[in-house]
C-alpha atoms as a PDB file:
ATOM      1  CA  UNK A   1      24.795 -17.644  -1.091  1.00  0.00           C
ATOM      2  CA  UNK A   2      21.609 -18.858   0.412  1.00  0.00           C
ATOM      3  CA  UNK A   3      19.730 -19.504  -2.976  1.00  0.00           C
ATOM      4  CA  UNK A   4      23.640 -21.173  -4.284  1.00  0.00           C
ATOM      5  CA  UNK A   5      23.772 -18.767  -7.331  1.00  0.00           C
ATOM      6  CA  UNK A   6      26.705 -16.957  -8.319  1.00  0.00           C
ATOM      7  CA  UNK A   7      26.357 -13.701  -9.248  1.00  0.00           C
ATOM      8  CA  UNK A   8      28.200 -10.564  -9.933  1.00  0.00           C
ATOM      9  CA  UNK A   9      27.077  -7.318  -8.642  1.00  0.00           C
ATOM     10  CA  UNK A  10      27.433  -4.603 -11.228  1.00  0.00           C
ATOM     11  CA  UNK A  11      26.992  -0.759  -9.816  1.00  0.00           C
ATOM     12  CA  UNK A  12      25.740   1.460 -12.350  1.00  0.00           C
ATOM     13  CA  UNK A  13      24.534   5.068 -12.903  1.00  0.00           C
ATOM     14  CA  UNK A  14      21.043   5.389 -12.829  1.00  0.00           C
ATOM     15  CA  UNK A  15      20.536   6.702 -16.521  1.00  0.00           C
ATOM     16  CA  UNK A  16      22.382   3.542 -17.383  1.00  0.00           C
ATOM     17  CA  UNK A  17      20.660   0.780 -15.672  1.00  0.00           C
ATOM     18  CA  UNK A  18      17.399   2.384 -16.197  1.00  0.00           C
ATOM     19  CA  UNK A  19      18.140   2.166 -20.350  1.00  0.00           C
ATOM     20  CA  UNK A  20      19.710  -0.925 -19.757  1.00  0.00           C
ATOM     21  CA  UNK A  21      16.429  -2.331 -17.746  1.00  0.00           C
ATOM     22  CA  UNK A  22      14.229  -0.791 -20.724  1.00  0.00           C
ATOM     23  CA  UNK A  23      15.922  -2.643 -23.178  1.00  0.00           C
ATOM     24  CA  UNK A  24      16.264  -5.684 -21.164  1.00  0.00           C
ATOM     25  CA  UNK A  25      20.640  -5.566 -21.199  1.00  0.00           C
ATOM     26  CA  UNK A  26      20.196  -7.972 -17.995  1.00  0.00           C
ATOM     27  CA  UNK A  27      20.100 -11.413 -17.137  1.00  0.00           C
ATOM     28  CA  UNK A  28      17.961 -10.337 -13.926  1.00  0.00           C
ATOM     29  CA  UNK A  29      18.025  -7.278 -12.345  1.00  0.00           C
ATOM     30  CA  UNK A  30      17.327  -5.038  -9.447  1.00  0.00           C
ATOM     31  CA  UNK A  31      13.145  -3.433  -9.994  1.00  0.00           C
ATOM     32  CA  UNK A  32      11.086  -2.079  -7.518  1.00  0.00           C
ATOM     33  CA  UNK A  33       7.339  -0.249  -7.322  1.00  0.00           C
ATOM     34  CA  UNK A  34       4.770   0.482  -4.649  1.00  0.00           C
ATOM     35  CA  UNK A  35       0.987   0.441  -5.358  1.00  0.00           C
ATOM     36  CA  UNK A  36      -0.139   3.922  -6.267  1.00  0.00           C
ATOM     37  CA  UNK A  37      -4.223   3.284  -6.020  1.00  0.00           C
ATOM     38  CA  UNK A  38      -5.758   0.536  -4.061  1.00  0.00           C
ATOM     39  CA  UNK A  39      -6.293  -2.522  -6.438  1.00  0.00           C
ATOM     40  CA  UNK A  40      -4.005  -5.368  -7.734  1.00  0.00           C
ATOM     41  CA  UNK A  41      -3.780  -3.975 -11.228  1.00  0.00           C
ATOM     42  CA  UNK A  42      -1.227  -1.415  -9.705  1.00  0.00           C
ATOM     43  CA  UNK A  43       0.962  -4.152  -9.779  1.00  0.00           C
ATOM     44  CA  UNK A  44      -0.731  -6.533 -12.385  1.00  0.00           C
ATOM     45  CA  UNK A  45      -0.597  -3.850 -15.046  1.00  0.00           C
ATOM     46  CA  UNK A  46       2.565  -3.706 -15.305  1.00  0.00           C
ATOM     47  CA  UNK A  47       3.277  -7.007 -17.192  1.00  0.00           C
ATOM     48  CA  UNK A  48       1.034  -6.166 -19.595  1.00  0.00           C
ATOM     49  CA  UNK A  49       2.529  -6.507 -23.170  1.00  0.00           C
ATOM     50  CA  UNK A  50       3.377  -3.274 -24.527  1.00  0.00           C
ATOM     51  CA  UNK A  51       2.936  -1.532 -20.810  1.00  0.00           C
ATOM     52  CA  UNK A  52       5.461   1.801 -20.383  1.00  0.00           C
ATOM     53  CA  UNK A  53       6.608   0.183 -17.733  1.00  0.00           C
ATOM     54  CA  UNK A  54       7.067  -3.334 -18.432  1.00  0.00           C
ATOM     55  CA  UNK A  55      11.121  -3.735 -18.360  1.00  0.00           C
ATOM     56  CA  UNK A  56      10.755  -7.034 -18.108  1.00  0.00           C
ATOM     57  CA  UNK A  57       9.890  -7.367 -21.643  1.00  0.00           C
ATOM     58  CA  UNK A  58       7.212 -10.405 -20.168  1.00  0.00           C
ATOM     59  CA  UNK A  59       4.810 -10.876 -23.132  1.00  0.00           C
ATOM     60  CA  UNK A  60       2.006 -13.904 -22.605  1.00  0.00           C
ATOM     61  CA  UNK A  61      -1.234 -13.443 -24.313  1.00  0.00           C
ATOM     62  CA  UNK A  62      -3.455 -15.793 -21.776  1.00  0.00           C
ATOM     63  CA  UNK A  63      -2.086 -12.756 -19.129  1.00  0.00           C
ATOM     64  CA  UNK A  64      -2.906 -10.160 -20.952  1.00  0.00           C
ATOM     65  CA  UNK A  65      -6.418 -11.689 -21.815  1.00  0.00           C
ATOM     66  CA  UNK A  66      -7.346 -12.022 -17.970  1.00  0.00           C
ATOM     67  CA  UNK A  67      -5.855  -8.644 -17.690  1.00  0.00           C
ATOM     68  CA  UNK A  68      -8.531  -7.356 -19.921  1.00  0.00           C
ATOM     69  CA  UNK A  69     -11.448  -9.784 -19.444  1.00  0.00           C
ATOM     70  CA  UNK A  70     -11.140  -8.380 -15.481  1.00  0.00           C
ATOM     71  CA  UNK A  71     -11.264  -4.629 -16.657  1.00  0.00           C
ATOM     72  CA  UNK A  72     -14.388  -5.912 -18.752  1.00  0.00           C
ATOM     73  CA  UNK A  73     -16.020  -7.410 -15.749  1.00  0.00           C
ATOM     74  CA  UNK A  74     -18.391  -5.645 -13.667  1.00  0.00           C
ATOM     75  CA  UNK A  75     -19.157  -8.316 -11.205  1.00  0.00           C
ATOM     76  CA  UNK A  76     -16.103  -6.971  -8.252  1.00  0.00           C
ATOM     77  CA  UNK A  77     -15.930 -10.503  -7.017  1.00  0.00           C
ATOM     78  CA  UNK A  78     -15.725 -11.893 -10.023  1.00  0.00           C
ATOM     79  CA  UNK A  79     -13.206  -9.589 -11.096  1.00  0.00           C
ATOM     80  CA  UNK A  80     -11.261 -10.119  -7.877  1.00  0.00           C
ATOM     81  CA  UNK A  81     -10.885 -14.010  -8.669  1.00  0.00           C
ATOM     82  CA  UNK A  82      -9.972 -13.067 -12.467  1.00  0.00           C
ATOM     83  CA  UNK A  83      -6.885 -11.115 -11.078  1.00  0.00           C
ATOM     84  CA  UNK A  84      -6.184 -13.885  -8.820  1.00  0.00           C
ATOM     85  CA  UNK A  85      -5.523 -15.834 -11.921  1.00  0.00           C
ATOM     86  CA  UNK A  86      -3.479 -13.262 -13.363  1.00  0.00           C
ATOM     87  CA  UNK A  87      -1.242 -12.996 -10.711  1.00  0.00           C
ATOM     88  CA  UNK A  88      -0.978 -16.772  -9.886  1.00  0.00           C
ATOM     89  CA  UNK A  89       0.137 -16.886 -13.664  1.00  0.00           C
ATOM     90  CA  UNK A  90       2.691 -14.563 -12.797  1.00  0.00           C
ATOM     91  CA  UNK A  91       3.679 -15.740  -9.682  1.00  0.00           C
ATOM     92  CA  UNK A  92       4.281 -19.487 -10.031  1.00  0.00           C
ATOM     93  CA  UNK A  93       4.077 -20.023 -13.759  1.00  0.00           C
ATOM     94  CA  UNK A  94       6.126 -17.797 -15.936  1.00  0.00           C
ATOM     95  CA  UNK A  95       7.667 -16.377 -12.905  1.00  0.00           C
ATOM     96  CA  UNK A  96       8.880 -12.868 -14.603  1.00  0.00           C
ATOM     97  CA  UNK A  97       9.645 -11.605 -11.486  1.00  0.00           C
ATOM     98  CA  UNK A  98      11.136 -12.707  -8.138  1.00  0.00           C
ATOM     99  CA  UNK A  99       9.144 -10.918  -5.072  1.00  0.00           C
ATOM    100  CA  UNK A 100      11.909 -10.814  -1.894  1.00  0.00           C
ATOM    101  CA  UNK A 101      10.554  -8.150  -0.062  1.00  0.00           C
ATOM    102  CA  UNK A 102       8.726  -4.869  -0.048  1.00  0.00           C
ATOM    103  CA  UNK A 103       8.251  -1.475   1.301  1.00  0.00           C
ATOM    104  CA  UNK A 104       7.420  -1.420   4.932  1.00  0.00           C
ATOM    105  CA  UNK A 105       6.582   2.514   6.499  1.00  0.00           C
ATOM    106  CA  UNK A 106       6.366   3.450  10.326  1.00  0.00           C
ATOM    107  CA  UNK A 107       4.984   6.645  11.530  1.00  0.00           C
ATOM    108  CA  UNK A 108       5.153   7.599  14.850  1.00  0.00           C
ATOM    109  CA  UNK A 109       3.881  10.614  16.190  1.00  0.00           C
ATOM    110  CA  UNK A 110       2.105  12.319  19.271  1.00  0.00           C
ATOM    111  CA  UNK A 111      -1.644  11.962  19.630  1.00  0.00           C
ATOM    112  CA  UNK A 112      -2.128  15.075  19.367  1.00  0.00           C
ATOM    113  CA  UNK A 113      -1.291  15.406  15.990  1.00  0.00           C
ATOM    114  CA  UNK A 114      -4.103  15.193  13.456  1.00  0.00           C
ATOM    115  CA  UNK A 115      -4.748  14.222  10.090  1.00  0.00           C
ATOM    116  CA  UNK A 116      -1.327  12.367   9.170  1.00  0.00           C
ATOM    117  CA  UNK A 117      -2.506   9.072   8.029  1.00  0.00           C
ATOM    118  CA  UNK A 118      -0.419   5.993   6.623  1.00  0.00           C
ATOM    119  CA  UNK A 119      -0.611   5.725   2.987  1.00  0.00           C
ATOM    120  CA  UNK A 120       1.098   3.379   0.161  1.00  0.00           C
ATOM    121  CA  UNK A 121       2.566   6.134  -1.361  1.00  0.00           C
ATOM    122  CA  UNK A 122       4.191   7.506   2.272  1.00  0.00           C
ATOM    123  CA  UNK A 123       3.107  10.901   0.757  1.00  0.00           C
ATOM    124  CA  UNK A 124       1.672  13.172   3.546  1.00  0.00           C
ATOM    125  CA  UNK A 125      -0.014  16.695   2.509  1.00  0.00           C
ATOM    126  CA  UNK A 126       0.309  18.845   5.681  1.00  0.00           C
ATOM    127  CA  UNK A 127      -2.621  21.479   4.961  1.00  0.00           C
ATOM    128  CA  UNK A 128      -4.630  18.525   6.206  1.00  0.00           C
ATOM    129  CA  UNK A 129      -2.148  17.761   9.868  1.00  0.00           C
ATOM    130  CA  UNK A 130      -3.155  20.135  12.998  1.00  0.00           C
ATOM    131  CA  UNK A 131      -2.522  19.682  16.678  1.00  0.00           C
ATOM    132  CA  UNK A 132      -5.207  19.070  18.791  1.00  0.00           C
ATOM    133  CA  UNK A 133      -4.133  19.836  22.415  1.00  0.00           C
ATOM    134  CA  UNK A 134      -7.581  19.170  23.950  1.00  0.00           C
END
């Protein structure tokens, strides 16, 4: 309504909208991924032609050429502006995706509790967690 589109909202089972998201059976289509590791290609990779996890099916050969001249590059600034590059080719050029929001994790807990730590991946091992009543 806000973005005056019609569309259709079509529930599926998960087996079927994830084959029907591999082989691109959408016109666009619900995705979502969190960073894993601490660097833009956990997100950049991922349009990579040929990429596992490219549903998109988003193929452009200047992309994939930063995408490789920055793993080339040993210079991390350098590198930093090359993925800039990427992902403003991605972002406002091609556009195969539509960012509208993203994962956002609270943790509350008492002081006293040690070695929990806010993570991307929300994934907290607990031989590491102790109280520490002092």
């Amino acid at each position: 309504q806000n973005l005056s589109v019609q569309v259709a909202l079509r529930a599926k089972e998960v087996k079927t909208f994830a084959e029907d998201r591999k082989y691109q059976r959408y016109v666009i289509a619900r995705g979502s991924w969190f960073g894993d590791y601490l660097d833009p290609t956990t997100f950049l990779d991922l349009w990579v032609t040929g990429n596992g996890n490219n549903d998109s099916g988003f193929s452009h050969p200047d992309y994939d050429r930063l995408l490789r001249e920055a793993a080339d590059c040993v210079d991390a600034r350098q590198r930093l502006e090359i993925l800039g590059r990427a992902e403003g080719m991605l972002l406002t050029e091609q556009m195969p995706i539509l960012p509208l929001n993203h994962y956002v994790n609270i943790l509350a807990f008492r002081p006293s509790v040690k070695g929990l730590y806010n993570n991307g991946r929300d994934m907290h091992p607990l031989k590491y967690v102790h109280l520490d009543n002092r």
